[in-house]
C-alpha atoms as a PDB file:
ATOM      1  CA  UNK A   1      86.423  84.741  47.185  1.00  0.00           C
ATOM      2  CA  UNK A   2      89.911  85.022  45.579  1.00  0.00           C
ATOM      3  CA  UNK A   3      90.068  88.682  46.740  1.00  0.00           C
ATOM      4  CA  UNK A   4      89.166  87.878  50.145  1.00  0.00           C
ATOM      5  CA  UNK A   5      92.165  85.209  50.449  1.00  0.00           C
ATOM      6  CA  UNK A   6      94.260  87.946  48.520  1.00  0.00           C
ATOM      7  CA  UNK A   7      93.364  90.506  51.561  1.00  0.00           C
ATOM      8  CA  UNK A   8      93.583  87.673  54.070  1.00  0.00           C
ATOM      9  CA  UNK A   9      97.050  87.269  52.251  1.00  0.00           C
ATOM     10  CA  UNK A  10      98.172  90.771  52.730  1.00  0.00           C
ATOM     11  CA  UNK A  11      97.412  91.035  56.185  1.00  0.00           C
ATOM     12  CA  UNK A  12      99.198  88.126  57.213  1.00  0.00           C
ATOM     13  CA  UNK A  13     102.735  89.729  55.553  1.00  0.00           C
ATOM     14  CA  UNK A  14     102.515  92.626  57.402  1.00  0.00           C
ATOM     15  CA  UNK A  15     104.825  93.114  60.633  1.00  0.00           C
ATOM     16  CA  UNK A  16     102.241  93.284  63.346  1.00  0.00           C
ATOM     17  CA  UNK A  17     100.970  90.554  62.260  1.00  0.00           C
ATOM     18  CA  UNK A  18     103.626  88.372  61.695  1.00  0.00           C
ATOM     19  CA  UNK A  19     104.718  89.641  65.196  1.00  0.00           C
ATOM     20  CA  UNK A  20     101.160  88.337  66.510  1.00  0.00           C
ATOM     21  CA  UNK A  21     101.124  85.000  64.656  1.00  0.00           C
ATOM     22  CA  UNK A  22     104.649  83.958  65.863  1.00  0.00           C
ATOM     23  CA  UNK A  23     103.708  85.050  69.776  1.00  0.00           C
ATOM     24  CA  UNK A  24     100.442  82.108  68.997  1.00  0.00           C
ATOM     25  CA  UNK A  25     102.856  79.917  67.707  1.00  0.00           C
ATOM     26  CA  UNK A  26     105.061  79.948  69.966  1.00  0.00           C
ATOM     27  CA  UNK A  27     102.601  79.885  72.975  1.00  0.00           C
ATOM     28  CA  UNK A  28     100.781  76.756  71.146  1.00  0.00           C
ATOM     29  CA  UNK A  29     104.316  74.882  71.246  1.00  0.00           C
ATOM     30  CA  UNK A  30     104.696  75.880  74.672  1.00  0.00           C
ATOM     31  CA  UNK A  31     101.629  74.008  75.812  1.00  0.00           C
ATOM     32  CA  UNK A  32     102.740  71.377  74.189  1.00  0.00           C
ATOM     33  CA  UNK A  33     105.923  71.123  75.540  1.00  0.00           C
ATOM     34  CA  UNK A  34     105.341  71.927  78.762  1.00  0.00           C
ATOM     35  CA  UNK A  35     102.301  69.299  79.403  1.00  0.00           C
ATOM     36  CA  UNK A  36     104.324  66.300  78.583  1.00  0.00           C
ATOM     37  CA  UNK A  37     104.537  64.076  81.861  1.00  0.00           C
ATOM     38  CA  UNK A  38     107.290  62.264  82.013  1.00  0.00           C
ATOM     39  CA  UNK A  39     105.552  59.297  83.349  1.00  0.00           C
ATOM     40  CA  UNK A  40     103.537  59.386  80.046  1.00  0.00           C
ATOM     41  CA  UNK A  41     106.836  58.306  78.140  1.00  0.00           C
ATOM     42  CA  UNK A  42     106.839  55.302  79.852  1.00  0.00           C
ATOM     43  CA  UNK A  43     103.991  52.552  79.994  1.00  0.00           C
ATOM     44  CA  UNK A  44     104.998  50.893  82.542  1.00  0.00           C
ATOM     45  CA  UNK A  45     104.033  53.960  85.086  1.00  0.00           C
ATOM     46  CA  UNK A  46     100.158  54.997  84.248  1.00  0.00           C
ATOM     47  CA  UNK A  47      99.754  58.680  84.194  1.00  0.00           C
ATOM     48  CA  UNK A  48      97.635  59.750  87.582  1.00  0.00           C
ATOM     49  CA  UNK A  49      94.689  61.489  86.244  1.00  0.00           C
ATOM     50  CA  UNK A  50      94.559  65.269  86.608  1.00  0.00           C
ATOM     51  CA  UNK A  51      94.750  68.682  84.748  1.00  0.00           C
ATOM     52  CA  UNK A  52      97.709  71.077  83.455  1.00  0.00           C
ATOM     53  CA  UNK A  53      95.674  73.940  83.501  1.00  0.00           C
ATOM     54  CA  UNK A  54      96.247  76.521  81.160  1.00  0.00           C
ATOM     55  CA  UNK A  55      99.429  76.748  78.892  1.00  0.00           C
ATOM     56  CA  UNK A  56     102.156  77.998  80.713  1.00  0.00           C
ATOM     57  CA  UNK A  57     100.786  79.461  84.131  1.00  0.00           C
ATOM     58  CA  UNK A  58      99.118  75.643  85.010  1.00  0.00           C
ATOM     59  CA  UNK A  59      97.039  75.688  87.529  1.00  0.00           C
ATOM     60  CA  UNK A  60      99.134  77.771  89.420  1.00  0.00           C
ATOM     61  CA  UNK A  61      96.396  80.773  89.589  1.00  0.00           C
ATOM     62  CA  UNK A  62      93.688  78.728  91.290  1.00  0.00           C
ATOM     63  CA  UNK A  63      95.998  77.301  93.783  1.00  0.00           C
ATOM     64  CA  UNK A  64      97.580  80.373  95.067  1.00  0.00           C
ATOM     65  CA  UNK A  65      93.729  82.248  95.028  1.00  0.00           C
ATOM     66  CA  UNK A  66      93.042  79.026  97.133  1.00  0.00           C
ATOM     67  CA  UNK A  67      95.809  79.966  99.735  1.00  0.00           C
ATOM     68  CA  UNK A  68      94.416  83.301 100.226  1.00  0.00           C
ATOM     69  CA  UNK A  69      91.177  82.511 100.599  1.00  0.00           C
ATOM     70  CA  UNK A  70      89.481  81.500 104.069  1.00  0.00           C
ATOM     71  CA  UNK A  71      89.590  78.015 103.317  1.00  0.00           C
ATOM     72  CA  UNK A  72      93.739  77.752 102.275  1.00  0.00           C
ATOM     73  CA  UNK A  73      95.399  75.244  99.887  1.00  0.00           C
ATOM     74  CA  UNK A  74      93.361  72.288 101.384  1.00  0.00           C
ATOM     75  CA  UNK A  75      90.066  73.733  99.218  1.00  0.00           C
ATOM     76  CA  UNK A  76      92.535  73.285  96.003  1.00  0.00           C
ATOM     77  CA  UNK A  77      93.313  69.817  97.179  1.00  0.00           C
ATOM     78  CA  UNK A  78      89.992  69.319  98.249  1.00  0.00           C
ATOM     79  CA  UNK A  79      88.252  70.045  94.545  1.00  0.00           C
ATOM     80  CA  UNK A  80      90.494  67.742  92.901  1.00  0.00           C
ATOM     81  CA  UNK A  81      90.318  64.835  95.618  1.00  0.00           C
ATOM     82  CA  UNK A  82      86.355  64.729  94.342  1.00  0.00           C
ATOM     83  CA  UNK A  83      87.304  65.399  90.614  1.00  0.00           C
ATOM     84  CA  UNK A  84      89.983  63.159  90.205  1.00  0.00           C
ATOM     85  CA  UNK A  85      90.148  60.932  93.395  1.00  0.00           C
ATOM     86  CA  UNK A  86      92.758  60.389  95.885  1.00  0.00           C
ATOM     87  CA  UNK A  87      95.881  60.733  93.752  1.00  0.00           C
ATOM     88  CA  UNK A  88      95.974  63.472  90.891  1.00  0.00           C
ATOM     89  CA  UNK A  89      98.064  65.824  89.229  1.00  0.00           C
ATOM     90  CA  UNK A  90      98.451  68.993  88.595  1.00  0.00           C
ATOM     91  CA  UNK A  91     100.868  72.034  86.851  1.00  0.00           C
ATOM     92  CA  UNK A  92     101.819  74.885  89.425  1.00  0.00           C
ATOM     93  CA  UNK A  93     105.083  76.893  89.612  1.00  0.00           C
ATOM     94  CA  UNK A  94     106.121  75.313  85.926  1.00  0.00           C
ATOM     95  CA  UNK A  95     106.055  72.274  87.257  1.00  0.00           C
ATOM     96  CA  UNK A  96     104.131  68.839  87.056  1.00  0.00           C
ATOM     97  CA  UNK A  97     103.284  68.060  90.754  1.00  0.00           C
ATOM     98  CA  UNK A  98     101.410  64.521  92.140  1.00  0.00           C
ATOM     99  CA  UNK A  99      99.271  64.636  95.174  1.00  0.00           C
ATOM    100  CA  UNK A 100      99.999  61.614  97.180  1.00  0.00           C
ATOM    101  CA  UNK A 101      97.941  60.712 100.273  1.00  0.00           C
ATOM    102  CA  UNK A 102      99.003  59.017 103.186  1.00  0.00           C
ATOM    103  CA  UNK A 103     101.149  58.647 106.209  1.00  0.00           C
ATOM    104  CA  UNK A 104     102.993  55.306 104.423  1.00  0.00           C
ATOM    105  CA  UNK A 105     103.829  57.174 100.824  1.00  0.00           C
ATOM    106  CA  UNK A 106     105.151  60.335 102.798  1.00  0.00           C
ATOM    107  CA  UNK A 107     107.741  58.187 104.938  1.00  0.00           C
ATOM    108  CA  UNK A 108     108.816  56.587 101.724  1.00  0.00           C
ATOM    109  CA  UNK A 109     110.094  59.628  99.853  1.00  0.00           C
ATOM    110  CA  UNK A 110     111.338  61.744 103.032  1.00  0.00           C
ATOM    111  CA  UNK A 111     113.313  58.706 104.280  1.00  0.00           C
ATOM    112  CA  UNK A 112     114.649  58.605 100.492  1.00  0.00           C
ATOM    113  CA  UNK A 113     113.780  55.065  99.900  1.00  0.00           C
ATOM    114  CA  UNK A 114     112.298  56.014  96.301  1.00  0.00           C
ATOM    115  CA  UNK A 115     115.186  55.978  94.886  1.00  0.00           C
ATOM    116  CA  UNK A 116     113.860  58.298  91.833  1.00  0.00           C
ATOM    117  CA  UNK A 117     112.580  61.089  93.907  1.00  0.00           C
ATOM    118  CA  UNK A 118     114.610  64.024  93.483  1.00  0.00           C
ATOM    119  CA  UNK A 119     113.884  66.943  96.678  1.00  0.00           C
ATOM    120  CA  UNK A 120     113.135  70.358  95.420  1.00  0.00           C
ATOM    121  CA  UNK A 121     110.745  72.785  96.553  1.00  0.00           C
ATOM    122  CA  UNK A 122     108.623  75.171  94.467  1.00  0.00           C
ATOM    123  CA  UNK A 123     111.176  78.825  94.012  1.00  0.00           C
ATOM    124  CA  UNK A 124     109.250  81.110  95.851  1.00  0.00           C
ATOM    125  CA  UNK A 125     109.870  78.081  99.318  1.00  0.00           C
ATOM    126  CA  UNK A 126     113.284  77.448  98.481  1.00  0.00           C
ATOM    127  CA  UNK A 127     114.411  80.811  97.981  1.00  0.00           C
ATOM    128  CA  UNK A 128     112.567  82.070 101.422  1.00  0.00           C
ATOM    129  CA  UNK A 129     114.005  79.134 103.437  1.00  0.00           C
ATOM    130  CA  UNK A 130     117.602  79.205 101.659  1.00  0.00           C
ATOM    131  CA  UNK A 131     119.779  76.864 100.138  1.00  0.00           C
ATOM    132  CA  UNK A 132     121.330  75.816 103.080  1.00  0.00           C
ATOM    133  CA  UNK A 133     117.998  74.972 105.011  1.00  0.00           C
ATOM    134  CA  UNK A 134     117.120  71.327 106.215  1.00  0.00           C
ATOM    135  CA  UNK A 135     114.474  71.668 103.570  1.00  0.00           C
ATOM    136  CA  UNK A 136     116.603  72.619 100.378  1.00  0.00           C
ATOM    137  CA  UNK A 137     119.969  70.973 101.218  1.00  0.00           C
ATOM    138  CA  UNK A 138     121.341  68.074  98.802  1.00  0.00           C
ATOM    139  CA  UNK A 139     120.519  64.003 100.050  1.00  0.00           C
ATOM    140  CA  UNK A 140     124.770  64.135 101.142  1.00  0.00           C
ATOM    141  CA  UNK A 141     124.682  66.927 103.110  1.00  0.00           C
ATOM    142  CA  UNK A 142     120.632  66.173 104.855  1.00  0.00           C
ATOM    143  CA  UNK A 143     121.922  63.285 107.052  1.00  0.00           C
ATOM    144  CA  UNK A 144     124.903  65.450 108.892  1.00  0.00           C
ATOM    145  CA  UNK A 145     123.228  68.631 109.076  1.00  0.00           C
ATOM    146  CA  UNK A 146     120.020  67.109 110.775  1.00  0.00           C
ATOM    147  CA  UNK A 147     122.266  65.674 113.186  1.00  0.00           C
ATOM    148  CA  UNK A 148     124.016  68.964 113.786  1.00  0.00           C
ATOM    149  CA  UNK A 149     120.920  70.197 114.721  1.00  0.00           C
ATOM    150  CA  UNK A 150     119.207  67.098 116.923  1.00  0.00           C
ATOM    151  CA  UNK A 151     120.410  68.969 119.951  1.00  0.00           C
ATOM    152  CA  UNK A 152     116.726  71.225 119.744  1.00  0.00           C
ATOM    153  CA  UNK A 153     114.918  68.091 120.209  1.00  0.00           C
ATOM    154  CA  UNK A 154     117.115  66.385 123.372  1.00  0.00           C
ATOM    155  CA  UNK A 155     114.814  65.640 126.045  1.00  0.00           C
ATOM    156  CA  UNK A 156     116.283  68.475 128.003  1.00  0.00           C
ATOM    157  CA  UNK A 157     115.283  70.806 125.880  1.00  0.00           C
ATOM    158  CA  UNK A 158     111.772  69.374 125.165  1.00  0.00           C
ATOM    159  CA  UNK A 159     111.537  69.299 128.885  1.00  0.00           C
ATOM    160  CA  UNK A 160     112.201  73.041 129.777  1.00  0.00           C
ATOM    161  CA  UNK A 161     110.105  74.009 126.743  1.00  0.00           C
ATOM    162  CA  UNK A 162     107.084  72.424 127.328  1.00  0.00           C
ATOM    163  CA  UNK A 163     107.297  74.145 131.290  1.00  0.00           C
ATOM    164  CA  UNK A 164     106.858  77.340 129.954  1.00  0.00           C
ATOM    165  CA  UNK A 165     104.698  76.453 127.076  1.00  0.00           C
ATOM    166  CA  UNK A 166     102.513  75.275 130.196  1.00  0.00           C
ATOM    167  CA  UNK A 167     102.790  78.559 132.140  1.00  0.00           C
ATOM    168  CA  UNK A 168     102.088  80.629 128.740  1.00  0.00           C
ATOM    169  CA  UNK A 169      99.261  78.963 127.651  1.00  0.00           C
ATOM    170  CA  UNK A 170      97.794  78.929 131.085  1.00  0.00           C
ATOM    171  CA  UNK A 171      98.136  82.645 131.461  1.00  0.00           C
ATOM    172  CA  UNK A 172      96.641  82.653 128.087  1.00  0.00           C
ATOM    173  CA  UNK A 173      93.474  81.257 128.819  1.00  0.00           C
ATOM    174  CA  UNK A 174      92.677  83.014 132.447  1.00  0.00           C
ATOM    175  CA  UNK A 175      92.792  86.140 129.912  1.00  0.00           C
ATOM    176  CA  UNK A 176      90.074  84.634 127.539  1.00  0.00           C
ATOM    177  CA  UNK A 177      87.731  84.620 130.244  1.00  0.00           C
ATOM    178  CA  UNK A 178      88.194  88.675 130.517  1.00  0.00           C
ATOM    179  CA  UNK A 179      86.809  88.682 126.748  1.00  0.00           C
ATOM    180  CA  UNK A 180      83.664  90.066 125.822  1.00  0.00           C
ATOM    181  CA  UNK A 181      83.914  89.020 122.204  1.00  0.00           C
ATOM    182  CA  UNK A 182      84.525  85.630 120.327  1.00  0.00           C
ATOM    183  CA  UNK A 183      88.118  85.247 120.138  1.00  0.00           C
ATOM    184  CA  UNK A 184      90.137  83.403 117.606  1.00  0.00           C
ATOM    185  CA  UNK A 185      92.514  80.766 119.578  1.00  0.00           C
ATOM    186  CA  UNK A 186      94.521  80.505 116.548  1.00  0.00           C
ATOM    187  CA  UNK A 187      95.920  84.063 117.110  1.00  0.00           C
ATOM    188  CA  UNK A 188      96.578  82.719 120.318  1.00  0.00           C
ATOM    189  CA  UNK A 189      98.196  79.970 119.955  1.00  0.00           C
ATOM    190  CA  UNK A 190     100.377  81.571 117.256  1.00  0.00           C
ATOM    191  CA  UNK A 191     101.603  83.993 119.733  1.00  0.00           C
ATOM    192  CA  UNK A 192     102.642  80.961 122.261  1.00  0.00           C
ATOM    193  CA  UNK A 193     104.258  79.580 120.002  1.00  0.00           C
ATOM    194  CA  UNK A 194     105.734  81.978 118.320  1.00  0.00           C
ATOM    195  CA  UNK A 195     107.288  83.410 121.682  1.00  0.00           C
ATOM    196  CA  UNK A 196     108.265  79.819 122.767  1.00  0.00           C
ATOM    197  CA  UNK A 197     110.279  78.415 119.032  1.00  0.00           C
ATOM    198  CA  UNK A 198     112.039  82.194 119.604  1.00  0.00           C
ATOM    199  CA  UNK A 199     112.459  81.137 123.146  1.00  0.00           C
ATOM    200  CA  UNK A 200     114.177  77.535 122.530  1.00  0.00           C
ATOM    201  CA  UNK A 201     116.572  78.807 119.531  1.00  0.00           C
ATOM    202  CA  UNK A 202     117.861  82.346 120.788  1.00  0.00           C
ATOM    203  CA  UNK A 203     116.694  83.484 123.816  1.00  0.00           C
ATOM    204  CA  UNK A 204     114.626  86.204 122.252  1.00  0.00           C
ATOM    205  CA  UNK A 205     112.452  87.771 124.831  1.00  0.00           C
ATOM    206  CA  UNK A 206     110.955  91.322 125.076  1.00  0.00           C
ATOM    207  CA  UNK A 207     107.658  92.414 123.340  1.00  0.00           C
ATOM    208  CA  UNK A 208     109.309  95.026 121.077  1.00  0.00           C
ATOM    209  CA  UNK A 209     112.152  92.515 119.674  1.00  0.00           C
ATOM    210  CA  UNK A 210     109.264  89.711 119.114  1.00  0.00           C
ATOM    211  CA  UNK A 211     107.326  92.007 117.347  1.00  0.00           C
ATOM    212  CA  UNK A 212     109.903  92.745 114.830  1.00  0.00           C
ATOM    213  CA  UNK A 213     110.684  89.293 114.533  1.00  0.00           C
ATOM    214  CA  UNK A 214     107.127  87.974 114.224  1.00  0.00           C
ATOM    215  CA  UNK A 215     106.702  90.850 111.359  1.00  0.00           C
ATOM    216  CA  UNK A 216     109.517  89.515 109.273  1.00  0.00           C
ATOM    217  CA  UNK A 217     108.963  86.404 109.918  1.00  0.00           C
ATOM    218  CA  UNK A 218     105.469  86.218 108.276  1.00  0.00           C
ATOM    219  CA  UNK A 219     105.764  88.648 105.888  1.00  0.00           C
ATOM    220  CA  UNK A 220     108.738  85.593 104.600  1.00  0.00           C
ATOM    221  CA  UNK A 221     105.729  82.711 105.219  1.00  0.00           C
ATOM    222  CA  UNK A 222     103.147  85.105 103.153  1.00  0.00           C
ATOM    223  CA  UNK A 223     105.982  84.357 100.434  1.00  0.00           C
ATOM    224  CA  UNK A 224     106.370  80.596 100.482  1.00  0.00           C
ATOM    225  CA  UNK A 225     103.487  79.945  98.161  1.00  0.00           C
ATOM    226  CA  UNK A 226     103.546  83.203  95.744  1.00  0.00           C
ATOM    227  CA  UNK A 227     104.667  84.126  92.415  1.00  0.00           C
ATOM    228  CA  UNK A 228     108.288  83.943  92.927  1.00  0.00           C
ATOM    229  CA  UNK A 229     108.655  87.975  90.733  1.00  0.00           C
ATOM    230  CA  UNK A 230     110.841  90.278  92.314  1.00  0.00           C
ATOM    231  CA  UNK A 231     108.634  93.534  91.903  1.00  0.00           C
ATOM    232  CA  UNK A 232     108.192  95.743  94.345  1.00  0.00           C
ATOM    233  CA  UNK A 233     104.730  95.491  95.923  1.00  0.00           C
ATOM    234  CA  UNK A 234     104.314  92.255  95.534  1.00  0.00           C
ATOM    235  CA  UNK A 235     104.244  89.526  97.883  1.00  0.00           C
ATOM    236  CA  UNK A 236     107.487  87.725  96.677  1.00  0.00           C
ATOM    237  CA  UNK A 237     109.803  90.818  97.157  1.00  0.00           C
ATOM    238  CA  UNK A 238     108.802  91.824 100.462  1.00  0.00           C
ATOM    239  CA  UNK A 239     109.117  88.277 101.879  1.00  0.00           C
ATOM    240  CA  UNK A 240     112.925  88.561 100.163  1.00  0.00           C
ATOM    241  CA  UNK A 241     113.356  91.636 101.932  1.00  0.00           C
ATOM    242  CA  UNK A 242     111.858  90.121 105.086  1.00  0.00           C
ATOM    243  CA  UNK A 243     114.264  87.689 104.847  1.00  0.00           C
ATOM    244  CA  UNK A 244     117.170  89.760 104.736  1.00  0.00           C
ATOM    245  CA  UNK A 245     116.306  91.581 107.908  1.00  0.00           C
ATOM    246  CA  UNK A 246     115.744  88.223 109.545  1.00  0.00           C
ATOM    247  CA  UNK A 247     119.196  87.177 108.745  1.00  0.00           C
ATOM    248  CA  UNK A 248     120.744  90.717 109.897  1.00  0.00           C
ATOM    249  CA  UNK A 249     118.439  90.150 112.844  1.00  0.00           C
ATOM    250  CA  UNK A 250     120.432  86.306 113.315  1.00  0.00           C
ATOM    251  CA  UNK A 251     124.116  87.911 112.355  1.00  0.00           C
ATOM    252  CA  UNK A 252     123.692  90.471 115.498  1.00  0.00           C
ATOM    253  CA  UNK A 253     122.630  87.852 117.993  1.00  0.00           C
ATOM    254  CA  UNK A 254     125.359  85.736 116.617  1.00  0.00           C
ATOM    255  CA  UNK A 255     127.497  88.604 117.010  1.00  0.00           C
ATOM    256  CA  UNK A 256     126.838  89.157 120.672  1.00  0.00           C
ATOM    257  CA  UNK A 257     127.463  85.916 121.687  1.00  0.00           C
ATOM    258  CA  UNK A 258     130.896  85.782 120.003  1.00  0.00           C
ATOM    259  CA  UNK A 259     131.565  89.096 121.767  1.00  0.00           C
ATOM    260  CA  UNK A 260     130.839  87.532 124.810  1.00  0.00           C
ATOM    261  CA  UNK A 261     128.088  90.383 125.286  1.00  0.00           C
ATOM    262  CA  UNK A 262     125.176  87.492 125.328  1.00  0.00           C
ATOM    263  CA  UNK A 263     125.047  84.195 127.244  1.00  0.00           C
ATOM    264  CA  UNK A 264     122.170  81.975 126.939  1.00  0.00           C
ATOM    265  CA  UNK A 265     121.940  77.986 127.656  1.00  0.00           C
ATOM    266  CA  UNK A 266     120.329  77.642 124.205  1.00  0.00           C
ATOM    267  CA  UNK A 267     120.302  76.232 120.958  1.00  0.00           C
ATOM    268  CA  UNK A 268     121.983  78.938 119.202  1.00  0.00           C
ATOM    269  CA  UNK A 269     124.327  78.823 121.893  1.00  0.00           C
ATOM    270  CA  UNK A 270     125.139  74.634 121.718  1.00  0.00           C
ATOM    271  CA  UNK A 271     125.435  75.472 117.621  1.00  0.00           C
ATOM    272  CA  UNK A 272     128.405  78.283 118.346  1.00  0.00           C
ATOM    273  CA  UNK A 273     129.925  76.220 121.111  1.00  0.00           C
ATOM    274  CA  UNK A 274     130.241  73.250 118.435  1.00  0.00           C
ATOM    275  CA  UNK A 275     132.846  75.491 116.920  1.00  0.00           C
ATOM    276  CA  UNK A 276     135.796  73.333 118.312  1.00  0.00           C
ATOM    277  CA  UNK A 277     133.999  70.370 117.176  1.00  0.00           C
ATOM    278  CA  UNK A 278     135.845  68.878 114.195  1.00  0.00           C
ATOM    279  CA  UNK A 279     135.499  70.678 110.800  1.00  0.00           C
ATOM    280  CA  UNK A 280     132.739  67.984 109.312  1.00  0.00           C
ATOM    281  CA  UNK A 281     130.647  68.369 112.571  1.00  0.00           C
ATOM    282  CA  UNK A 282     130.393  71.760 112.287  1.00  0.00           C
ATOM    283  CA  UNK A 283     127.688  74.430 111.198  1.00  0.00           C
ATOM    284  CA  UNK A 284     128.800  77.722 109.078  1.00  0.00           C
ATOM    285  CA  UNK A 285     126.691  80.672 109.646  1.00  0.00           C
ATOM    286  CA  UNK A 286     125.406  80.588 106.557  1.00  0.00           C
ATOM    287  CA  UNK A 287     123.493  77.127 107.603  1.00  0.00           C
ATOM    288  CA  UNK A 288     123.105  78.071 111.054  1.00  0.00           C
ATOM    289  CA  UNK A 289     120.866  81.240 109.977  1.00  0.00           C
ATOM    290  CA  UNK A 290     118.880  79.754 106.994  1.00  0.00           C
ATOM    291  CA  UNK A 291     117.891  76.792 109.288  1.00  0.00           C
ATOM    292  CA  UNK A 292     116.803  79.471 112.064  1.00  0.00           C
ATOM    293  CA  UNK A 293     114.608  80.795 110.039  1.00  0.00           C
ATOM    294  CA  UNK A 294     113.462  76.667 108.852  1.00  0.00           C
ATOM    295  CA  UNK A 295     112.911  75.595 112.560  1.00  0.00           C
ATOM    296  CA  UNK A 296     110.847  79.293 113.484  1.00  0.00           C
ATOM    297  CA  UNK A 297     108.982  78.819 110.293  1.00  0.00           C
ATOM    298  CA  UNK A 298     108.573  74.956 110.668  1.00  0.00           C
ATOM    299  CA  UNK A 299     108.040  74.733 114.718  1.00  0.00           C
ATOM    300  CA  UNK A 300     105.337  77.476 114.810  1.00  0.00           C
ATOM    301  CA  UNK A 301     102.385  76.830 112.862  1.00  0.00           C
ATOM    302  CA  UNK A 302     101.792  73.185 113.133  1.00  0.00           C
ATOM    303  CA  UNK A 303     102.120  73.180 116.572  1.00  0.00           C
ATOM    304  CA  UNK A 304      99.737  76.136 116.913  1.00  0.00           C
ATOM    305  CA  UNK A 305      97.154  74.259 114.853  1.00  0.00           C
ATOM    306  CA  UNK A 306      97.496  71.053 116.824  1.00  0.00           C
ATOM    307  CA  UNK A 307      96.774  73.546 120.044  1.00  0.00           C
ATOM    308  CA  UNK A 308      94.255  75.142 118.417  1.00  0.00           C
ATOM    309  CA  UNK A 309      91.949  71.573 117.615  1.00  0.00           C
ATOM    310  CA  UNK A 310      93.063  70.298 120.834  1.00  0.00           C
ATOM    311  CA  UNK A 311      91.134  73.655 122.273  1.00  0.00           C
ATOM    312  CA  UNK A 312      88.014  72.611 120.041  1.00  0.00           C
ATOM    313  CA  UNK A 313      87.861  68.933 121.133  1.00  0.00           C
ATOM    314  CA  UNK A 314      88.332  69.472 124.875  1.00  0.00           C
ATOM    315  CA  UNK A 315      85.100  72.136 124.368  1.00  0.00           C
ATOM    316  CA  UNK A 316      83.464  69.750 122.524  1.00  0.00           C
ATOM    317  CA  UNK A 317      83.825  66.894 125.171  1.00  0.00           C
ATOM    318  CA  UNK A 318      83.708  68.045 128.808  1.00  0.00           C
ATOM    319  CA  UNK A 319      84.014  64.466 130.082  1.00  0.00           C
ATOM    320  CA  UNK A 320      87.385  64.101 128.283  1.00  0.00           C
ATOM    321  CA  UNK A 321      88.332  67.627 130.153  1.00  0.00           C
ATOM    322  CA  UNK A 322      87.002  66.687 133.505  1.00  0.00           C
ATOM    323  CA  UNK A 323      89.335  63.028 133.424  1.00  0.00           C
ATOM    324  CA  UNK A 324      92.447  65.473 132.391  1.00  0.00           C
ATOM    325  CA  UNK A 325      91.607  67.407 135.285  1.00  0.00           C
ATOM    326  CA  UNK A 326      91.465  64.762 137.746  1.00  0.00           C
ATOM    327  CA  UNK A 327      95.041  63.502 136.317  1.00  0.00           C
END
């Protein structure tokens, strides 16, 4: 026995080992460290029940297998809504996240009525939207910018864009009925409203130009939700490099129109036109590109969804279709 603990002994002094042991000890204090909740310091706030995963990387490897499978994020969300109930935690990103349901919660901390919720997004988000997007901006600066850019949602606007969303998705469907094989209406619809954001910010028209648009733009949405590691190959860096052809796509259209080579009744042209405005009630390029890219990322995929189920539930009930017909 006292030659096996002398062995044991010598093993343990050599460098490899020491090497080894220190690596353990210094992932075991990680764990520790990084599972501490803040809410768990104080016992006044209960701590929502939930998991942190496994030291370090969280949870963060099931949630972003979720969000390439089939089923997306909402399977994550949904596994833990039936472990856990409505409101859990989790660790992704390095960082302790709550999952808070409901329409009444969500206008609480986006109004910034909670007065201990602090906005930040996830690195791999923030860093494809930039730091001057609607989405990453600091509480101060929020207010004025989305004023700045209201003029995208005047009635006007609204108007004229839901004309040709009419006329697109129209032309849309008499070409469905040309199809011999189950189509997916989300492609679709992704397409109309791809072509119509591109249509209401910039005037971008032409199947080559929204093709090279539409490429960058999703290989920078494929990046929201990855590792945020710069390596090439990997889903991260090519959204970063995605992005920076977007924005040298933005600084040449801004470019024409201060050239006076392009004029379009726009958005993009209302934002340049502000440039007499006063200094505070302007928008630098800088913001005016990252929130481009916000209101393209942000104005196509929900509303392609919402076309998408309303598609479904019209099939579904052919008395609700013939009443919208009659109207």
């Amino acid at each position: 026995m006292a030659g096996e603990l002398l062995c044991l002994l010598h093993m343990l002094s050599q460098p490899y080992y020491c090497i080894i042991g220190g690596i353990l000890l210094a992932l075991l204090v990680a764990y520790f460290v990084f599972s501490i909740n803040p809410l768990r310091c104080n016992p006044r706030h209960p701590e929502p029940p939930g998991s942190n995963g496994w030291p370090l990387i969280g949870e963060t490897l099931a949630f972003i297998a979720a969000n390439k499978s089939s089923k997306g994020v909402y399977e994550f969300v949904r596994q833990r809504h039936q472990r856990f109930g409505e409101v859990f935690k989790t660790r992704i990103f390095g960082k302790t996240h709550v999952f808070i349901p409901g329409t009444e919660v969500a206008k609480v901390v986006f109004r910034g009525e909670f007065s201990q919720f602090s906005k930040s997004y996830i690195k791999s988000m923030h860093d494809a939207v930039g730091d001057q997007s609607l989405l990453c901006v600091k509480q101060q600066s929020h207010g004025n910018l989305r004023h700045l850019l209201s003029d995208l949602f005047s009635t006007d606007a609204l108007a004229k864009s839901l004309e040709r969303m009419d006329k697109l998705f129209l032309l849309t469907i008499r070409q469905w009925k040309h199809e011999k094989t189950p189509i997916r209406v989300i492609d679709y619809t992704l397409d109309i409203t791809f072509a119509i954001i591109c249509d209401m910010l910039m005037s971008v028209e032409g199947d080559e130009r929204l093709h090279h648009l539409r490429k960058n733009v999703d290989c920078v949405s494929d990046a929201m939700l990855s590792l945020p590691i710069k390596f090439p190959g990997s889903r991260y860096y090519r959204g970063m490099k995605a992005r920076e052809r977007v924005m040298q796509f933005f600084d040449e259209a801004i470019s024409r129109r201060r050239n006076r080579e392009e004029w379009h009744d726009d958005f993009l042209q209302s934002m340049l036109r502000d440039r007499d405005c006063p200094e505070n009630e302007r928008v630098t390029d800088i913001q005016l590109k990252d929130n481009l890219l916000t209101l393209i990322l942000a104005g196509q995929t929900t509303t392609a969804a919402a076309m998408m189920w309303a598609v479904k539930y019209l099939d579904e009930n052919p008395d609700v279709q013939e009443k919208l017909r009659v109207s």
